[in-house]
C-alpha atoms as a PDB file:
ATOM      1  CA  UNK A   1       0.000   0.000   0.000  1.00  0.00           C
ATOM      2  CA  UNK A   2       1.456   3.210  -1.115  1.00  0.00           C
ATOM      3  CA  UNK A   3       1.750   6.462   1.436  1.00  0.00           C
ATOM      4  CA  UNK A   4      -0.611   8.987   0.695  1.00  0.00           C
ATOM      5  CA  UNK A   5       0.983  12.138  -0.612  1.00  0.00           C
ATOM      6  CA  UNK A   6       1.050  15.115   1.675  1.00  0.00           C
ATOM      7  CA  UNK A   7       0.918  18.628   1.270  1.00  0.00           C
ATOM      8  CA  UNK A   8       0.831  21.045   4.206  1.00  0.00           C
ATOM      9  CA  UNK A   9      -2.570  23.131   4.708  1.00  0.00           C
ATOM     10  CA  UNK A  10      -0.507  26.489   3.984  1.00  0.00           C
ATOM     11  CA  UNK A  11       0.830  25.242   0.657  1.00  0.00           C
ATOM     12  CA  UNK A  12      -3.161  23.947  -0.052  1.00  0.00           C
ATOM     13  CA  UNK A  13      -4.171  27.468   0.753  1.00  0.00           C
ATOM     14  CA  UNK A  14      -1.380  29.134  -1.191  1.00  0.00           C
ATOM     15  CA  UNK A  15      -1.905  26.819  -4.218  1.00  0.00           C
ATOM     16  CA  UNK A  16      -5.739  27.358  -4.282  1.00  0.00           C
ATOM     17  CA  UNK A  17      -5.255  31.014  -4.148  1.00  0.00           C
ATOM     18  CA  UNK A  18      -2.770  31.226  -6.937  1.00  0.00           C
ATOM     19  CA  UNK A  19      -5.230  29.226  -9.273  1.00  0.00           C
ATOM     20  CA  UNK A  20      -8.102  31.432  -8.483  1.00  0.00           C
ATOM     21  CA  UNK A  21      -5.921  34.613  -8.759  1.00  0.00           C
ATOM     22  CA  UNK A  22      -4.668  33.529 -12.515  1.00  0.00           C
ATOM     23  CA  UNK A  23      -8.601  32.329 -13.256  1.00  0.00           C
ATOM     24  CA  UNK A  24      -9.107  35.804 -12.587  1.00  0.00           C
ATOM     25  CA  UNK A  25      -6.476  37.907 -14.349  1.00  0.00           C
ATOM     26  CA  UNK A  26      -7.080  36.268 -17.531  1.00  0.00           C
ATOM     27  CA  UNK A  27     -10.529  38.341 -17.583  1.00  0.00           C
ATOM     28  CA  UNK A  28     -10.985  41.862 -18.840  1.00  0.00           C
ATOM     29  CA  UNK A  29     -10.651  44.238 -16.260  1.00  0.00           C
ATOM     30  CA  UNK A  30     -13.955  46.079 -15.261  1.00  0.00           C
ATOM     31  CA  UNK A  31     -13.834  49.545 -13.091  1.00  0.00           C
ATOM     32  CA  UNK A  32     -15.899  51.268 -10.445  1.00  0.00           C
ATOM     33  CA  UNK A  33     -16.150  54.440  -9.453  1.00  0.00           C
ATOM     34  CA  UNK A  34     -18.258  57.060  -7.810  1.00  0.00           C
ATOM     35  CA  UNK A  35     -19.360  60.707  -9.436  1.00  0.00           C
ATOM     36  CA  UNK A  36     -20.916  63.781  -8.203  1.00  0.00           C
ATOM     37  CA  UNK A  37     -24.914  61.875  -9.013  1.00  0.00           C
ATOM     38  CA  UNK A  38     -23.906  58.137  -7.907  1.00  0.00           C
ATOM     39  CA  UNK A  39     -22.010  55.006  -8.886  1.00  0.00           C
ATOM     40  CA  UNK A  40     -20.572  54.256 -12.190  1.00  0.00           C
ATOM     41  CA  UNK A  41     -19.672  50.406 -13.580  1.00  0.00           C
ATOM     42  CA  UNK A  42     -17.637  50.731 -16.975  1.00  0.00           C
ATOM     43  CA  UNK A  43     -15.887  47.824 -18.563  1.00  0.00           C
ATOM     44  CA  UNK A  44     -14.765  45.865 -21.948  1.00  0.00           C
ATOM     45  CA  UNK A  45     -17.150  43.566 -22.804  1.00  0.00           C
ATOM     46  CA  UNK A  46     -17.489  42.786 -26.865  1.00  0.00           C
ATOM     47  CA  UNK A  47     -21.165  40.922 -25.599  1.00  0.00           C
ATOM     48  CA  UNK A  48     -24.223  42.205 -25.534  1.00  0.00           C
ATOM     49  CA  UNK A  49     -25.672  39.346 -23.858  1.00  0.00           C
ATOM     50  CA  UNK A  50     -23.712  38.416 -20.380  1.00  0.00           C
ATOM     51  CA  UNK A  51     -22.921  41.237 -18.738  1.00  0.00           C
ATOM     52  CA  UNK A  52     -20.466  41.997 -15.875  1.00  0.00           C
ATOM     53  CA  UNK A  53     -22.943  44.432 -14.401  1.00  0.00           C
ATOM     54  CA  UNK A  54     -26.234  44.018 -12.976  1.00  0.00           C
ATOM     55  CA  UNK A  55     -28.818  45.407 -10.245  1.00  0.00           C
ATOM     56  CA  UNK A  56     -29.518  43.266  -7.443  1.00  0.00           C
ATOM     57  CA  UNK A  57     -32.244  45.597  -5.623  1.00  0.00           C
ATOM     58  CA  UNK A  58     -33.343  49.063  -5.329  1.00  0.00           C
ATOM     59  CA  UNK A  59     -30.288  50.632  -5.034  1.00  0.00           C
ATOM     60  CA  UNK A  60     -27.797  48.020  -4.980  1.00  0.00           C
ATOM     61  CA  UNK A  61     -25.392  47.211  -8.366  1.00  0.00           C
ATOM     62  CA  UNK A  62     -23.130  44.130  -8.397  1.00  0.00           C
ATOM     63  CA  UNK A  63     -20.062  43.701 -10.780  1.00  0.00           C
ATOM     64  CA  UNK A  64     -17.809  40.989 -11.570  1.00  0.00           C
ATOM     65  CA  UNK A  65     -14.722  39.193 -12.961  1.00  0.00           C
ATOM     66  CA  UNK A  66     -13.527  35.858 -13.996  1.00  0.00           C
ATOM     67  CA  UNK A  67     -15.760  33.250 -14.927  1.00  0.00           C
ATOM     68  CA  UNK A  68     -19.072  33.559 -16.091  1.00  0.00           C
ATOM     69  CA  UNK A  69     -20.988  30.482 -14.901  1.00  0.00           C
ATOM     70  CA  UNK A  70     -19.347  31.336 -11.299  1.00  0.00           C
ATOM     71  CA  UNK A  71     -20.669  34.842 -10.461  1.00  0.00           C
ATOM     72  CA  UNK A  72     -23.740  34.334 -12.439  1.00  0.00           C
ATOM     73  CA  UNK A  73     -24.775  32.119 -10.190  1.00  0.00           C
ATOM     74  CA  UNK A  74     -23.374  34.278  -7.492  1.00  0.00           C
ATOM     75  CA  UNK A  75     -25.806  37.026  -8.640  1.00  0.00           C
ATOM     76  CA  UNK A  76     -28.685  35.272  -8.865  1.00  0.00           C
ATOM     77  CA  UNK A  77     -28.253  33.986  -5.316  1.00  0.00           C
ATOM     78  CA  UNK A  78     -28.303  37.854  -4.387  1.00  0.00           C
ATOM     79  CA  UNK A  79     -31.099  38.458  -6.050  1.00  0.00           C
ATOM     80  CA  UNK A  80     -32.759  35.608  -4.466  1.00  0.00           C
ATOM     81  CA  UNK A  81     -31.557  36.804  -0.928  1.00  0.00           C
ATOM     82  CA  UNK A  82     -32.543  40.464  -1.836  1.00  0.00           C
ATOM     83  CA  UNK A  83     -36.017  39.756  -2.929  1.00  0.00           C
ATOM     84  CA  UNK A  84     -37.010  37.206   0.435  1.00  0.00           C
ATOM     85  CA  UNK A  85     -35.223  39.356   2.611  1.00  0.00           C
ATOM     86  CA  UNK A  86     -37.068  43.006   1.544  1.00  0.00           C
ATOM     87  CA  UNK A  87     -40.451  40.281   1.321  1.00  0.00           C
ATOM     88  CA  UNK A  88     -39.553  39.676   4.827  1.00  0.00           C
ATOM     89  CA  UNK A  89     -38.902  42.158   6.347  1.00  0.00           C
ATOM     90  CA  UNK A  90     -38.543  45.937   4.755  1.00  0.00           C
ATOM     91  CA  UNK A  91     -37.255  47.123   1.340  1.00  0.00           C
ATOM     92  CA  UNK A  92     -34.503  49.526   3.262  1.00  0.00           C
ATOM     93  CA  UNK A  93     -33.263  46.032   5.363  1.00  0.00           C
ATOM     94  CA  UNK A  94     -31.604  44.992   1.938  1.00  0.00           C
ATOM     95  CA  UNK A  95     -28.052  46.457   2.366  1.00  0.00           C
ATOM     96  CA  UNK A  96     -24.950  46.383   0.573  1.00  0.00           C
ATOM     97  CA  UNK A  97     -22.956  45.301   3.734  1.00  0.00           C
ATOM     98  CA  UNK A  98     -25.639  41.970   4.295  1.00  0.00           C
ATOM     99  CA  UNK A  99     -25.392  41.379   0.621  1.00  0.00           C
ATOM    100  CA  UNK A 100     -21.451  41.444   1.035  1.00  0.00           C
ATOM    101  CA  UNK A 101     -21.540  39.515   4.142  1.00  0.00           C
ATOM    102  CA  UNK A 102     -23.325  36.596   2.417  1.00  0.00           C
ATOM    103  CA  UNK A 103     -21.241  36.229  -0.608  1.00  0.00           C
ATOM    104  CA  UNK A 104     -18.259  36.304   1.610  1.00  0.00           C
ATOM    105  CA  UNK A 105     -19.677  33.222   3.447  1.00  0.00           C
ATOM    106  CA  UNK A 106     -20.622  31.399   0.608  1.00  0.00           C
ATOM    107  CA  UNK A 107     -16.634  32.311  -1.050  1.00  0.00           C
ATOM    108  CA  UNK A 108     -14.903  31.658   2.056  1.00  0.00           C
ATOM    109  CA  UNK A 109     -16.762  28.367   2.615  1.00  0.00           C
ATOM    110  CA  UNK A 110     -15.692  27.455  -1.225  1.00  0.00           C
ATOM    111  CA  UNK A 111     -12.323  28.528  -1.051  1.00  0.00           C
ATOM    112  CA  UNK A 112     -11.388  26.598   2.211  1.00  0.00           C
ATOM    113  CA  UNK A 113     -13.047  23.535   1.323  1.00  0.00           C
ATOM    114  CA  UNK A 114     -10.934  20.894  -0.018  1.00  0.00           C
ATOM    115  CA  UNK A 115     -13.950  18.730  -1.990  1.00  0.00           C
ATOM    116  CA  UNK A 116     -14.231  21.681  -4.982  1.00  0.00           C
ATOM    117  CA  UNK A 117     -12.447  24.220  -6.583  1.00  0.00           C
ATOM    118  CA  UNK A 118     -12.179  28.046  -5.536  1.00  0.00           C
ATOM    119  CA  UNK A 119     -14.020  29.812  -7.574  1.00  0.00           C
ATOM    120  CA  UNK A 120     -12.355  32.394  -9.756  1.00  0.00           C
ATOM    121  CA  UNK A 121     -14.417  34.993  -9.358  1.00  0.00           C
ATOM    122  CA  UNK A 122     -13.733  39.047  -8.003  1.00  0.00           C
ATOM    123  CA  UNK A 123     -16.488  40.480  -6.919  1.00  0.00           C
ATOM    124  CA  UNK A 124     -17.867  44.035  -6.677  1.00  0.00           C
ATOM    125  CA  UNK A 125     -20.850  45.373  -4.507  1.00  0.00           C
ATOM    126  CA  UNK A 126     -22.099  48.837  -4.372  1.00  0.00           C
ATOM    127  CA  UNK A 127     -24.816  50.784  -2.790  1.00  0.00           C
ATOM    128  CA  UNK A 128     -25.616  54.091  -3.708  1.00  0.00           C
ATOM    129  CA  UNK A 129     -26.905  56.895  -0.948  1.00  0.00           C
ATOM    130  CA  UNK A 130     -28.947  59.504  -0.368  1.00  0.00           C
ATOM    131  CA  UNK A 131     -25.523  61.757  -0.447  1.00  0.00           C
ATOM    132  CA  UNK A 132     -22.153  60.833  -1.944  1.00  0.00           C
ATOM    133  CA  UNK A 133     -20.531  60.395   1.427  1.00  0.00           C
ATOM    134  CA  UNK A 134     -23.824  57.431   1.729  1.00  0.00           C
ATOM    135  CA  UNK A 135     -22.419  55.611  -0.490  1.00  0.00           C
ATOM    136  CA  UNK A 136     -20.798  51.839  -0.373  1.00  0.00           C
ATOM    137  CA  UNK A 137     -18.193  49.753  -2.229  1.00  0.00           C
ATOM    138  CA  UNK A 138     -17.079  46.635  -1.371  1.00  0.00           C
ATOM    139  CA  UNK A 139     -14.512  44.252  -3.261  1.00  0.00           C
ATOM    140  CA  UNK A 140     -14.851  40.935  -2.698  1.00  0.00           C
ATOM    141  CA  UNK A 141     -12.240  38.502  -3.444  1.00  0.00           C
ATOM    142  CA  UNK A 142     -11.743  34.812  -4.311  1.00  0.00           C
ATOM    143  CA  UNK A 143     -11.384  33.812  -0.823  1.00  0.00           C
ATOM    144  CA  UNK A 144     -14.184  35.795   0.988  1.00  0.00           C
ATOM    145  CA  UNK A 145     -12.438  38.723   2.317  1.00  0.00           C
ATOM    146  CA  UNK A 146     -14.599  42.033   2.175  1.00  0.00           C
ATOM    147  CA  UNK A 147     -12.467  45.246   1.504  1.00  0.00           C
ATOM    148  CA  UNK A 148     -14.452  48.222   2.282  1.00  0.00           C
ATOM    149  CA  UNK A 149     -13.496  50.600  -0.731  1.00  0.00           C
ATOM    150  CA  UNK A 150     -13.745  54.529  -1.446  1.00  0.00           C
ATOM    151  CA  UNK A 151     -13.710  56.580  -4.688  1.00  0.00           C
ATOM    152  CA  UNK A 152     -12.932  54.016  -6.795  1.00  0.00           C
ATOM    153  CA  UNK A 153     -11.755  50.057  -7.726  1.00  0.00           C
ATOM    154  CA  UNK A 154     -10.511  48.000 -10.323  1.00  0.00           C
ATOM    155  CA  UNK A 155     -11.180  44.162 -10.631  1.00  0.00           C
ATOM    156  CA  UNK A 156     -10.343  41.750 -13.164  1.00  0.00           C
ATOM    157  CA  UNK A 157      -6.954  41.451 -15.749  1.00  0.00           C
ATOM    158  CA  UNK A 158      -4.620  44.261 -14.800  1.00  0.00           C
ATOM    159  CA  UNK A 159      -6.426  45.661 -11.981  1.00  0.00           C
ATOM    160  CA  UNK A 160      -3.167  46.231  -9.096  1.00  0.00           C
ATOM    161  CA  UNK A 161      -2.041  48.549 -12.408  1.00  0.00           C
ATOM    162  CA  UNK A 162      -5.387  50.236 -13.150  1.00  0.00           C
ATOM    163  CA  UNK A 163      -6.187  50.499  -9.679  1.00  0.00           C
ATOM    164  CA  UNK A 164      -2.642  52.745  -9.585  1.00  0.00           C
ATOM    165  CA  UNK A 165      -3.930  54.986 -11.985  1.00  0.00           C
ATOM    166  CA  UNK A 166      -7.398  55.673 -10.924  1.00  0.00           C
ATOM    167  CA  UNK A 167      -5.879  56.286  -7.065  1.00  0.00           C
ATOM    168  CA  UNK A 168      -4.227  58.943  -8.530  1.00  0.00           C
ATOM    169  CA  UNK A 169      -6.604  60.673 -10.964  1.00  0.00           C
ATOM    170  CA  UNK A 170     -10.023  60.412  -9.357  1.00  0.00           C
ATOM    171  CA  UNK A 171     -11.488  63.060  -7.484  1.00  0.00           C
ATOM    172  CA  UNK A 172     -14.186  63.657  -5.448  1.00  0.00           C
ATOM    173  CA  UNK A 173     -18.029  65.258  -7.385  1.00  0.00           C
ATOM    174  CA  UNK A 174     -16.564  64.511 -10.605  1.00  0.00           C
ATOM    175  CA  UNK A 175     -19.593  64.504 -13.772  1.00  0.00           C
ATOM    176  CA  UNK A 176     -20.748  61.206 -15.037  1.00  0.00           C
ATOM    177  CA  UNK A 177     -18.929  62.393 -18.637  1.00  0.00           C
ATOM    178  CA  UNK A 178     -15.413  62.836 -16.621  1.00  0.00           C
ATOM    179  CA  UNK A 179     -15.479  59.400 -14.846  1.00  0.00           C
ATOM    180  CA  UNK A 180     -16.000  57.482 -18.065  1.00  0.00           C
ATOM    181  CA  UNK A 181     -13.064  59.023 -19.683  1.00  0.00           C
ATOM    182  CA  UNK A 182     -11.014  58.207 -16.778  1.00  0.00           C
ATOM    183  CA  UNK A 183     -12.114  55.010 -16.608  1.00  0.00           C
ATOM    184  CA  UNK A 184     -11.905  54.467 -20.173  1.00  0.00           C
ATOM    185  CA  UNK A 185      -8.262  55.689 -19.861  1.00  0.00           C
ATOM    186  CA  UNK A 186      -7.530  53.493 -17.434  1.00  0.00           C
ATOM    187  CA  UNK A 187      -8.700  50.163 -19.226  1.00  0.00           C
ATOM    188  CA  UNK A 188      -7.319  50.803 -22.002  1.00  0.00           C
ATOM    189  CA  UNK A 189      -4.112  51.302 -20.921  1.00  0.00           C
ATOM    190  CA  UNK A 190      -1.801  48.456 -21.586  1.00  0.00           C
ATOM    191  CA  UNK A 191       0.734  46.380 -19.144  1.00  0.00           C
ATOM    192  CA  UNK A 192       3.573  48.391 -20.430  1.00  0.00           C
ATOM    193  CA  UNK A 193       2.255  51.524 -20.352  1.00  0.00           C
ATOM    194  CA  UNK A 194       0.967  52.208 -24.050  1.00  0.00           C
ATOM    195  CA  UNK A 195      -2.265  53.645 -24.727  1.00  0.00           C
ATOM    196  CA  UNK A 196      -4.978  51.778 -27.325  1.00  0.00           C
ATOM    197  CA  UNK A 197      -8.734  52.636 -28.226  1.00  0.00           C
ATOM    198  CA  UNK A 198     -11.792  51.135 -27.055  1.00  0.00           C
ATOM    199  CA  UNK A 199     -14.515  51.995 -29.639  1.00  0.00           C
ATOM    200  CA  UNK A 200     -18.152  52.778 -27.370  1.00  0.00           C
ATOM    201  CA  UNK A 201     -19.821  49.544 -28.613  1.00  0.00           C
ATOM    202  CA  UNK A 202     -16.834  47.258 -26.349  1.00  0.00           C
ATOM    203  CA  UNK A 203     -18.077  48.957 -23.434  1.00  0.00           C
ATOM    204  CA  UNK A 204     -20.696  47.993 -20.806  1.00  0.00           C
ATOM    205  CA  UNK A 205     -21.736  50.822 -18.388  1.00  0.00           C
ATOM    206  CA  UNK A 206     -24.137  51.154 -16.095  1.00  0.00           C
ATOM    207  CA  UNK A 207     -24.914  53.886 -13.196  1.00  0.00           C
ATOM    208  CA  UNK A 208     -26.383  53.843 -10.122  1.00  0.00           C
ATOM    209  CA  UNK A 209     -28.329  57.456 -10.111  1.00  0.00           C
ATOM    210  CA  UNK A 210     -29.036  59.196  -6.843  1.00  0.00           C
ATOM    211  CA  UNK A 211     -31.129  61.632  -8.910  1.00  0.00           C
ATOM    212  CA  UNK A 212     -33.781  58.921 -10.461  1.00  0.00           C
ATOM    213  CA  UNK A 213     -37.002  59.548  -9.347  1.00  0.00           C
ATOM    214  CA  UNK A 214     -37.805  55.888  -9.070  1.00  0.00           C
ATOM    215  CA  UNK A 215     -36.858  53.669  -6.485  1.00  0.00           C
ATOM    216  CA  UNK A 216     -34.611  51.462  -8.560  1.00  0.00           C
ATOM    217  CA  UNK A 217     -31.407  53.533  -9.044  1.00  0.00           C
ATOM    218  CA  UNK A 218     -29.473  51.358 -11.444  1.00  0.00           C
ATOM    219  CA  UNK A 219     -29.538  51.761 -15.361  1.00  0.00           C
ATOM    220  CA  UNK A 220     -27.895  50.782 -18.364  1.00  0.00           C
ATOM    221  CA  UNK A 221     -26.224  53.177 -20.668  1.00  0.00           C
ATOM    222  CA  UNK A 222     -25.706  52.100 -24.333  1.00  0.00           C
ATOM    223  CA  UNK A 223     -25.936  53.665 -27.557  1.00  0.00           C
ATOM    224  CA  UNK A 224     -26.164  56.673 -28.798  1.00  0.00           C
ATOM    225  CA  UNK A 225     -26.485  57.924 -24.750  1.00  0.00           C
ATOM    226  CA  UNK A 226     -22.898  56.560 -24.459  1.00  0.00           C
ATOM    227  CA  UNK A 227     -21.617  57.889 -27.646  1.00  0.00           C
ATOM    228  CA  UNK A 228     -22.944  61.353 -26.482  1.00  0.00           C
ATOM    229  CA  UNK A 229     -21.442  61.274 -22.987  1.00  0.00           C
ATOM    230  CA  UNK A 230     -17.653  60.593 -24.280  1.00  0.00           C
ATOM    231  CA  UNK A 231     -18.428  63.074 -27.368  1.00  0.00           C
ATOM    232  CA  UNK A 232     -19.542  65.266 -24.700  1.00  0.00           C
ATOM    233  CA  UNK A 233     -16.645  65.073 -22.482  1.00  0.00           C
ATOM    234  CA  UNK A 234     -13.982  65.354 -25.209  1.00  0.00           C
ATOM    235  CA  UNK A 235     -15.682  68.748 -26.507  1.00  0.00           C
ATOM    236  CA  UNK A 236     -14.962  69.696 -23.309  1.00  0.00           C
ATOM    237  CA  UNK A 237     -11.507  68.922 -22.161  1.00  0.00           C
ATOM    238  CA  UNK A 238     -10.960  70.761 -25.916  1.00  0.00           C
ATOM    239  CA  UNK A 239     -12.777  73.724 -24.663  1.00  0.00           C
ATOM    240  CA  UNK A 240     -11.119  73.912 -21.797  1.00  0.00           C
ATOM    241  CA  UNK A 241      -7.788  73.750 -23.377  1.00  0.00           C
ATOM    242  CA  UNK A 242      -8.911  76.443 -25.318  1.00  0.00           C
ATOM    243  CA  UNK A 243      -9.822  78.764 -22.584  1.00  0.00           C
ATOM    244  CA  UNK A 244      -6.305  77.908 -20.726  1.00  0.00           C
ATOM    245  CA  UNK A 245      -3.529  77.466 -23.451  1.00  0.00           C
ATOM    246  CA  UNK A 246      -0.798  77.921 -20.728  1.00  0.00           C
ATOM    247  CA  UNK A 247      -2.005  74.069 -19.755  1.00  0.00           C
ATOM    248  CA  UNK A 248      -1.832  73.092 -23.460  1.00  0.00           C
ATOM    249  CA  UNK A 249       1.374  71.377 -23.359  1.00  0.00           C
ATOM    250  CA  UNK A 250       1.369  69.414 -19.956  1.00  0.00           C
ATOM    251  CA  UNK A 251       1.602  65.982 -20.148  1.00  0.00           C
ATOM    252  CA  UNK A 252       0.447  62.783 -18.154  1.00  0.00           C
ATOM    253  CA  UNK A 253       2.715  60.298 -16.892  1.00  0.00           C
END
């Protein structure tokens, strides 16, 4: 009878995270941040049929990356949890924190068990407020850790490099027009540094609006809406230029 092979509970853990960690970083890279009238989810995504983003209640968005199967049936779950939960009890009792709380249960319980794989999936959940300083971001990685996050987050592909360059562009009240050119600058920015296009129809936003009158909060932007917004905000960064010709020549690292 041959001896079992063994391998130390650290190196399981370390090996399980690596896998999941690569599962992940071979998917586009998706980006959230907040503007001056909500939440804003923009990524590359060539389909118009499975999205990355999607509403899981009233004012509650989810976003995520790696693979498909995996955090679709993470979303549904939420939806299921969101709808018996604000049957239950009360529509304002479905939170952002309890939604992030469960899916770091059910992720932590996958990652550490040794019968199935981790699941390489990143997740994103964000509630918008009644005031920018209401609302909530939470990244939620392969192994069930919640990290409570501000301004803005990358998840997916190069995110530790886009991350780098939203931390040090995004500001506070920016318009809905300004965020998706950062955030389009930041995805399409390759690993070494050189910039490529991303033509309107490869990307998938979607808001969370403060401002909407109804009591759902997230919409999809597409189209000639999206086209208009990046027109928009080109016109103008030109103006502006125009107006200050002294700042004509700086440059971004």
């Amino acid at each position: 009878m041959s001896t079992p092979f063994y391998v130390s509970p650290q190196q399981a853990m370390t090996d399980r995270a690596e896998f999941a960690r690569k599962g992940i970083a071979r998917g586009r890279s998706l980006v959230v941040l907040q503007y001056a009238d909500g939440i804003v989810f923009i990524g590359e995504n060539p389909s118009r049929a499975l999205h990355k983003f999607s509403e899981i209640y009233d004012r509650i968005g989810f976003a995520a990356a790696g693979k498909y199967n995996e955090y679709e049936n993470l979303r549904i779950g939420g939806v299921r949890y969101a709808d018996l939960r604000g049957y239950t009890y009360d529509r304002d009792d479905v939170t952002a924190r309890g939604l992030a709380n469960v899916y770091a249960q059910t992720l932590g319980t996958i990652f550490s068990s040794a019968a199935e794989k981790p699941y390489e999936v990143e997740l994103v959940v964000a509630e918008v407020g009644e005031t920018p300083e209401g609302d909530q971001i939470y990244r939620l990685p392969h192994d069930g850790s919640i990290v409570d996050e501000h301004g803005s987050v990358a998840v997916g592909g190069n995110a530790e490099q886009i991350s780098s360059f939203l931390d040090q562009r995004h500001r506070d009240g920016m318009s809905l027009a300004e965020a998706l050119k950062l955030a389009v600058q930041a995805l399409s920015r390759d690993t070494n540094g050189t910039q490529r296009e991303i033509p309107a129809e490869r990307l998938e936003v979607a808001v969370l609006d403060r401002t909407r009158p109804q009591a759902r909060k997230f919409k999809r932007i597409v189209g000639r809406q999206l086209v208009r917004l990046l027109e928009a905000d080109g016109a103008a960064s030109e103006a502006e230029s125009a107006e200050n010709p002294e700042d004509s020549g700086s440059s971004e690292e």
